[in-house]
PDB file of N, CA and C in Angstrom:
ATOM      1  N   UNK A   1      66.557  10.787 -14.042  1.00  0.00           N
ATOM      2  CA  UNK A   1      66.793  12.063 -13.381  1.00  0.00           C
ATOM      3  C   UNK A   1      67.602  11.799 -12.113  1.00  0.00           C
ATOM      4  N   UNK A   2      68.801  12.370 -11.764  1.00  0.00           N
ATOM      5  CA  UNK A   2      69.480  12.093 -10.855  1.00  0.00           C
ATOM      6  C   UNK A   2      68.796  12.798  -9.468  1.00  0.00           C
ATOM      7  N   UNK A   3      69.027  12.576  -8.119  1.00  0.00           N
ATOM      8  CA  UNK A   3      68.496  13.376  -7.058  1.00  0.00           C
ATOM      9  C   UNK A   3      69.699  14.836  -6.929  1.00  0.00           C
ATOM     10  N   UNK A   4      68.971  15.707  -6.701  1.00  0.00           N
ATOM     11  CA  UNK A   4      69.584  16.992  -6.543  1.00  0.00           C
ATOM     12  C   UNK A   4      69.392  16.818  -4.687  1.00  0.00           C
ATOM     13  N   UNK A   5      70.048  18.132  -4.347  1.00  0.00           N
ATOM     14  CA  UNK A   5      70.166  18.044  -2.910  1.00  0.00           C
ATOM     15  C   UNK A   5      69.890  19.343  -3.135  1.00  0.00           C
ATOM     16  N   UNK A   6      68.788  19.973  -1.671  1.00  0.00           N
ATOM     17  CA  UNK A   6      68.310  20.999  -1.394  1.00  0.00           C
ATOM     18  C   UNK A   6      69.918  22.051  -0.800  1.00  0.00           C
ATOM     19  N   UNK A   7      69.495  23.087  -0.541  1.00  0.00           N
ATOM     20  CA  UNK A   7      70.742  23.851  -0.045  1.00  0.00           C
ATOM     21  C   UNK A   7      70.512  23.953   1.403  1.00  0.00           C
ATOM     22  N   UNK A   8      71.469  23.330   2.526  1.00  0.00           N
ATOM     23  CA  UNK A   8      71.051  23.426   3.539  1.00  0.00           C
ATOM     24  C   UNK A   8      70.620  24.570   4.533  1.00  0.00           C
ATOM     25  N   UNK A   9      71.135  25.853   3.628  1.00  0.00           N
ATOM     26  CA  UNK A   9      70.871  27.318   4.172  1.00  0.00           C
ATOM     27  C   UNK A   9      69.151  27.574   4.071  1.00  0.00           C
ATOM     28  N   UNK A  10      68.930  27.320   3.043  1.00  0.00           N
ATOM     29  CA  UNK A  10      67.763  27.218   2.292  1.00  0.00           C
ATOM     30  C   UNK A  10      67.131  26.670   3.294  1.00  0.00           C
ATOM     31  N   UNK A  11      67.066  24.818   3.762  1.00  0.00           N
ATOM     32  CA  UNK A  11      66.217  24.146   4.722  1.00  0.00           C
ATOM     33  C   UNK A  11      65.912  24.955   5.856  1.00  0.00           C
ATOM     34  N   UNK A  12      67.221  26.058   6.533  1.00  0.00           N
ATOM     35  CA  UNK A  12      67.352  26.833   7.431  1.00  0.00           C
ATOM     36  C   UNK A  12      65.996  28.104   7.622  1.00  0.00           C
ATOM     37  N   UNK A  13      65.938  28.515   6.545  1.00  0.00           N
ATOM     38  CA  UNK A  13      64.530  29.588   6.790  1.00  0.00           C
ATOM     39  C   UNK A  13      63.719  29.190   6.115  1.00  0.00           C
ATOM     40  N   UNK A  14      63.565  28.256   5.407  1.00  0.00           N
ATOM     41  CA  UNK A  14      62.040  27.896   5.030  1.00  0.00           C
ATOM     42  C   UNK A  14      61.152  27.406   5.967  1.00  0.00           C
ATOM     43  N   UNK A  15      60.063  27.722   6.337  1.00  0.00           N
ATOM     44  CA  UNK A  15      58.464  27.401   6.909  1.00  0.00           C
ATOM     45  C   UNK A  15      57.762  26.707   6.157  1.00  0.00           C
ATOM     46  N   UNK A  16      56.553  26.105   6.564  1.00  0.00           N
ATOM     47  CA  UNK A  16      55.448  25.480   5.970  1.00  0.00           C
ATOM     48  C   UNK A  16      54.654  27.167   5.960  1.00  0.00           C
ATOM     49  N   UNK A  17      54.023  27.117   4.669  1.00  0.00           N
ATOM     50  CA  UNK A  17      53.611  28.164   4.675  1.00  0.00           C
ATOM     51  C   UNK A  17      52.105  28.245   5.184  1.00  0.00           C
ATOM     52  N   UNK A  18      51.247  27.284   5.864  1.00  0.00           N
ATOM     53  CA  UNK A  18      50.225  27.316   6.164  1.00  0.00           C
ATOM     54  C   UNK A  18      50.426  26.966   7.640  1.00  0.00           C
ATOM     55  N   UNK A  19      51.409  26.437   8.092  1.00  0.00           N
ATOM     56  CA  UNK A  19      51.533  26.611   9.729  1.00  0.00           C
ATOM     57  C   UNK A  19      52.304  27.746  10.375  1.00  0.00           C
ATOM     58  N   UNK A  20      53.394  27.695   9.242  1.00  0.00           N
ATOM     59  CA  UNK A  20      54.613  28.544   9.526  1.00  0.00           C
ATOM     60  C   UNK A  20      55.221  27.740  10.729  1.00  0.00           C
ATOM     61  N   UNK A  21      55.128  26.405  10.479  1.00  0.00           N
ATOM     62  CA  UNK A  21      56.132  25.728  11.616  1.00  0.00           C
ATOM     63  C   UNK A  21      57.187  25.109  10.755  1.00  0.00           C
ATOM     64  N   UNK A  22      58.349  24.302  11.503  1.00  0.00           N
ATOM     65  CA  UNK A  22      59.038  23.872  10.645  1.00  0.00           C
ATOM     66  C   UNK A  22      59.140  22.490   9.498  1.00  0.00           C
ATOM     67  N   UNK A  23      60.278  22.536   8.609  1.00  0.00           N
ATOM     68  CA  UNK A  23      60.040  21.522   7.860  1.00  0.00           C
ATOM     69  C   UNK A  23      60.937  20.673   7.873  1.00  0.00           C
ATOM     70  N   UNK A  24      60.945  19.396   7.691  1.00  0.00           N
ATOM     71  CA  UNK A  24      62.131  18.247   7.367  1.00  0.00           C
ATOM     72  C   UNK A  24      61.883  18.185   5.997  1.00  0.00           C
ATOM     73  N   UNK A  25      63.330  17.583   5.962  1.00  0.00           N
ATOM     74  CA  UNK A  25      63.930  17.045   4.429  1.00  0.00           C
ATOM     75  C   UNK A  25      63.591  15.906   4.385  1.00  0.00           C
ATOM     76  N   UNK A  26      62.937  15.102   3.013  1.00  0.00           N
ATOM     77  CA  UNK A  26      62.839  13.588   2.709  1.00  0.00           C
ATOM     78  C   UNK A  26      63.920  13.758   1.306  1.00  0.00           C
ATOM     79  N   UNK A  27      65.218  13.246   1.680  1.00  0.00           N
ATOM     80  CA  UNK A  27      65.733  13.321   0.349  1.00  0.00           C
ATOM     81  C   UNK A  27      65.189  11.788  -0.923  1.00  0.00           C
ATOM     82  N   UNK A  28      64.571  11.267  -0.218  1.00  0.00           N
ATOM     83  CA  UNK A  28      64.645  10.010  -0.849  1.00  0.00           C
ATOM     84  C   UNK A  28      63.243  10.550  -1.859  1.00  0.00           C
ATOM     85  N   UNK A  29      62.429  11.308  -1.194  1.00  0.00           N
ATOM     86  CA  UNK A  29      60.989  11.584  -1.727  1.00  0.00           C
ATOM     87  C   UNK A  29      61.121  12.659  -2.396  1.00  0.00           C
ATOM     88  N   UNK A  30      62.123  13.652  -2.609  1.00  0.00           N
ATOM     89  CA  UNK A  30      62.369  14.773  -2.641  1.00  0.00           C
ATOM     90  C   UNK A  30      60.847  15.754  -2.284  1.00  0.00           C
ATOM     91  N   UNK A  31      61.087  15.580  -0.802  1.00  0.00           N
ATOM     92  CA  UNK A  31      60.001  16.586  -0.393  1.00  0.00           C
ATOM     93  C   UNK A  31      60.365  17.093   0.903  1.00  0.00           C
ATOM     94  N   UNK A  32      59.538  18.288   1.358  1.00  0.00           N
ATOM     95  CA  UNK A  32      59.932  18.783   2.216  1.00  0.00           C
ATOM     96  C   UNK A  32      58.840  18.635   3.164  1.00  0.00           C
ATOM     97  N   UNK A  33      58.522  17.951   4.649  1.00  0.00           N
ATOM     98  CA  UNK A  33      57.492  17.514   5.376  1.00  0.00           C
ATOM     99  C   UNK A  33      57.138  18.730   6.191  1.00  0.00           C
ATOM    100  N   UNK A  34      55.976  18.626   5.894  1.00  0.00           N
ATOM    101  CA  UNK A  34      55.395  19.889   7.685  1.00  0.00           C
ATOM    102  C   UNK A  34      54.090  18.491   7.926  1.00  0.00           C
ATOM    103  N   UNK A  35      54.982  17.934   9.482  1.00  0.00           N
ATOM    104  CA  UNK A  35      54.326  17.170  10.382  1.00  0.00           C
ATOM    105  C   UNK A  35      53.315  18.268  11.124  1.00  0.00           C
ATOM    106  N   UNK A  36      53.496  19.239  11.125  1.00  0.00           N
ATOM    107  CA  UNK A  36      52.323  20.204  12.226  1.00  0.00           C
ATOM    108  C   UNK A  36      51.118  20.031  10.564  1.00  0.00           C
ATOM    109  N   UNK A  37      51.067  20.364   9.489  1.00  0.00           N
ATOM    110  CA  UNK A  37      50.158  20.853   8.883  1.00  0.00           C
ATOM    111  C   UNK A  37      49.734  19.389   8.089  1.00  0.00           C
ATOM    112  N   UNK A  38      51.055  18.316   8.121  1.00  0.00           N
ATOM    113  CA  UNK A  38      50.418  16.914   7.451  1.00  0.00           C
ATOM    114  C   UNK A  38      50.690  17.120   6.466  1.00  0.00           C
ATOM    115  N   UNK A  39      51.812  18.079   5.375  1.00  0.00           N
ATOM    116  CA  UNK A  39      51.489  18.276   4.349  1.00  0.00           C
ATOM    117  C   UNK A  39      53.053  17.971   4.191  1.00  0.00           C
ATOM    118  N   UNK A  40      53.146  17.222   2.657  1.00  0.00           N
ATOM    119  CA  UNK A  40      54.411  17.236   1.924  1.00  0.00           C
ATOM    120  C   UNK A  40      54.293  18.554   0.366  1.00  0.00           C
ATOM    121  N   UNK A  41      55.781  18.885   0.937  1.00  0.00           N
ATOM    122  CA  UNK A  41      55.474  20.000  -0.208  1.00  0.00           C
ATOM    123  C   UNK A  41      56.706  19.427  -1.404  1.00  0.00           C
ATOM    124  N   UNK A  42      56.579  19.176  -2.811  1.00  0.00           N
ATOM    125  CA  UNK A  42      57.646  18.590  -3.715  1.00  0.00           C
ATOM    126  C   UNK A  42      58.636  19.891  -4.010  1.00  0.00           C
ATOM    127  N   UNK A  43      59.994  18.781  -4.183  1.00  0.00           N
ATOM    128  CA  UNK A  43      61.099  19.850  -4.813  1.00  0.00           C
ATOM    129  C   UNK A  43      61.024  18.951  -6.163  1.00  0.00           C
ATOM    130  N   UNK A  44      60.994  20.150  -7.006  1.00  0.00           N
ATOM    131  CA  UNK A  44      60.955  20.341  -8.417  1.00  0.00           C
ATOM    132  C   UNK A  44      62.196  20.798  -9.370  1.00  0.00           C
ATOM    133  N   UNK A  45      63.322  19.927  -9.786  1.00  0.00           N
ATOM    134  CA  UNK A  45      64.549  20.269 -10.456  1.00  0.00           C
ATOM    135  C   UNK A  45      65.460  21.132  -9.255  1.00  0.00           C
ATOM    136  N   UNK A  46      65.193  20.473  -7.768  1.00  0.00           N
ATOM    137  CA  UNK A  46      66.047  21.657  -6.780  1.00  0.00           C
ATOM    138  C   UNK A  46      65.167  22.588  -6.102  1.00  0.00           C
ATOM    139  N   UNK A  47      64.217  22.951  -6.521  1.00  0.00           N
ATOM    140  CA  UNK A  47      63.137  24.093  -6.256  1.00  0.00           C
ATOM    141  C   UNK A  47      62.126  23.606  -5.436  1.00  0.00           C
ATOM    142  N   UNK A  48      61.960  23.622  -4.195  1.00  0.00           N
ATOM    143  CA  UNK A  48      61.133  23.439  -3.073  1.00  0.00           C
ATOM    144  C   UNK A  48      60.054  24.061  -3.595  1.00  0.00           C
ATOM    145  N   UNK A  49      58.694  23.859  -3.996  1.00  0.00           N
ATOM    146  CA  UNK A  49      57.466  24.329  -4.403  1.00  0.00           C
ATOM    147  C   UNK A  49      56.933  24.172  -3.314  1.00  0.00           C
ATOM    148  N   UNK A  50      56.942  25.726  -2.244  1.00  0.00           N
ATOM    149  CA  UNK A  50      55.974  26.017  -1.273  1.00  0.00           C
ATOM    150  C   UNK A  50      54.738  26.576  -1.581  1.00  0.00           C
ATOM    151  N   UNK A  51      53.578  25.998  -2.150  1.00  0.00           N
ATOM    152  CA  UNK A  51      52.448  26.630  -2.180  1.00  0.00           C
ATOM    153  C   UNK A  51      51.679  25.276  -1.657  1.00  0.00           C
ATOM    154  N   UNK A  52      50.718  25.827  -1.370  1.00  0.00           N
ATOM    155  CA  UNK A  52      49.712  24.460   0.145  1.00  0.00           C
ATOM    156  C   UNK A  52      48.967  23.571  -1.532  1.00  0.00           C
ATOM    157  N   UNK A  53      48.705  24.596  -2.510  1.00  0.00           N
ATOM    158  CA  UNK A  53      47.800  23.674  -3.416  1.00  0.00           C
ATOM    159  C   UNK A  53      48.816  22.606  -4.055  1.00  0.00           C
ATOM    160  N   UNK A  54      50.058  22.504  -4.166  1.00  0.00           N
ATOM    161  CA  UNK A  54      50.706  21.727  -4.607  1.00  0.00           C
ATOM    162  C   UNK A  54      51.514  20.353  -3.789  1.00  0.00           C
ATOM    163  N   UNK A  55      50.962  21.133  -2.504  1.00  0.00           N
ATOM    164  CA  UNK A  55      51.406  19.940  -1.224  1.00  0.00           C
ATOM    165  C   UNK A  55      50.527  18.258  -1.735  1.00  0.00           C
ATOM    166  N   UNK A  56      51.127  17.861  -1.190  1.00  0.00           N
ATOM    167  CA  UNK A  56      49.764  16.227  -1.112  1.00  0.00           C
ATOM    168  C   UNK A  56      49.542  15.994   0.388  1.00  0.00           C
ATOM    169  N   UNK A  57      48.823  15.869   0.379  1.00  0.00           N
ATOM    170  CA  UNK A  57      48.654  15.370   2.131  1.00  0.00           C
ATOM    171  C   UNK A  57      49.396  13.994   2.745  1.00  0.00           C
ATOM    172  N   UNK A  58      50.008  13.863   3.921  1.00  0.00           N
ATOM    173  CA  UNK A  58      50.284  13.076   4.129  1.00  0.00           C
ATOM    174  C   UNK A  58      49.294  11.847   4.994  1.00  0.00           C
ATOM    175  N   UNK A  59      49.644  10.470   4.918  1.00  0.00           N
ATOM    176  CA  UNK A  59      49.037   9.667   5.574  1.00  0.00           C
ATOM    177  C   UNK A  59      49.547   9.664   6.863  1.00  0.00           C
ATOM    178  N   UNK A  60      48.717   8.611   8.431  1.00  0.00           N
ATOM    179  CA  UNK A  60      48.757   8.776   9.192  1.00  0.00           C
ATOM    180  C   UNK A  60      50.550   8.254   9.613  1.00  0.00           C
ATOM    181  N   UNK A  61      51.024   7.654   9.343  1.00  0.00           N
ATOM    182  CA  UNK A  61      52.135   7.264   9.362  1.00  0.00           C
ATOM    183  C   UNK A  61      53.116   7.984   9.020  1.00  0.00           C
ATOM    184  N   UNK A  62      53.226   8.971   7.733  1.00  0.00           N
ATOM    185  CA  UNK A  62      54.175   9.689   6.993  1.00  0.00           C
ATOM    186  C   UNK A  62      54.324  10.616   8.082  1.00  0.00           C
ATOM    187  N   UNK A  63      52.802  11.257   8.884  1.00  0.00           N
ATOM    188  CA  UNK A  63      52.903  12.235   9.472  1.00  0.00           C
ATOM    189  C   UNK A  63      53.645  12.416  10.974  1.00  0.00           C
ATOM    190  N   UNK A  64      53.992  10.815  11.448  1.00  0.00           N
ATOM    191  CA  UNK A  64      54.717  10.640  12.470  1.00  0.00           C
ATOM    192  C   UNK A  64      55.391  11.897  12.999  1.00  0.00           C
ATOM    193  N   UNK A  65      56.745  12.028  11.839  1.00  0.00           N
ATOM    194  CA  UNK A  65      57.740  13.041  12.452  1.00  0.00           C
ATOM    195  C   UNK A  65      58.682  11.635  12.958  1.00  0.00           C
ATOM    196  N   UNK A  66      59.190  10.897  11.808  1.00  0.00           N
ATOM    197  CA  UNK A  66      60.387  10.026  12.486  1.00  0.00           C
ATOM    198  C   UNK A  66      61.653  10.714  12.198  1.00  0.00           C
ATOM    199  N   UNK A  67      61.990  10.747  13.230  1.00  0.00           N
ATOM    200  CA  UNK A  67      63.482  12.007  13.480  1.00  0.00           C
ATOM    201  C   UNK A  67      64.421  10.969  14.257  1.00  0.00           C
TER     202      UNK A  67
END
């Protein structure tokens, strides 16, 4: 499966939907991080799957916020 790339308009108004703070891009993980809530949410064929039950939690490290 090749990596798709999110649409950067898209990265632009999406929220974590359980903080409603913002999110970073992991293109390598294809996921989208909310460091406020600890949660990685997966993109699926391009499709950012924002729902909290499909997040995984992140570990103490992931949750840094290395920017």
């Amino acid at each position: 499966m090749s990596e798709r790339k999110v649409d950067p308009k898209l990265l632009e108004i999406l929220v974590c939907p359980l903080t409603k703070g913002p999110l970073r891009y992991d293109a390598t993980a294809q996921e989208l991080i909310s460091d406020r809530g600890r949660l990685a949410y997966p993109i699926r064929d391009g499709i950012p799957i924002m729902l909290v039950d499909e997040a995984r939690p992140l570990d103490d490290g992931e949750a840094a916020g290395e920017q």
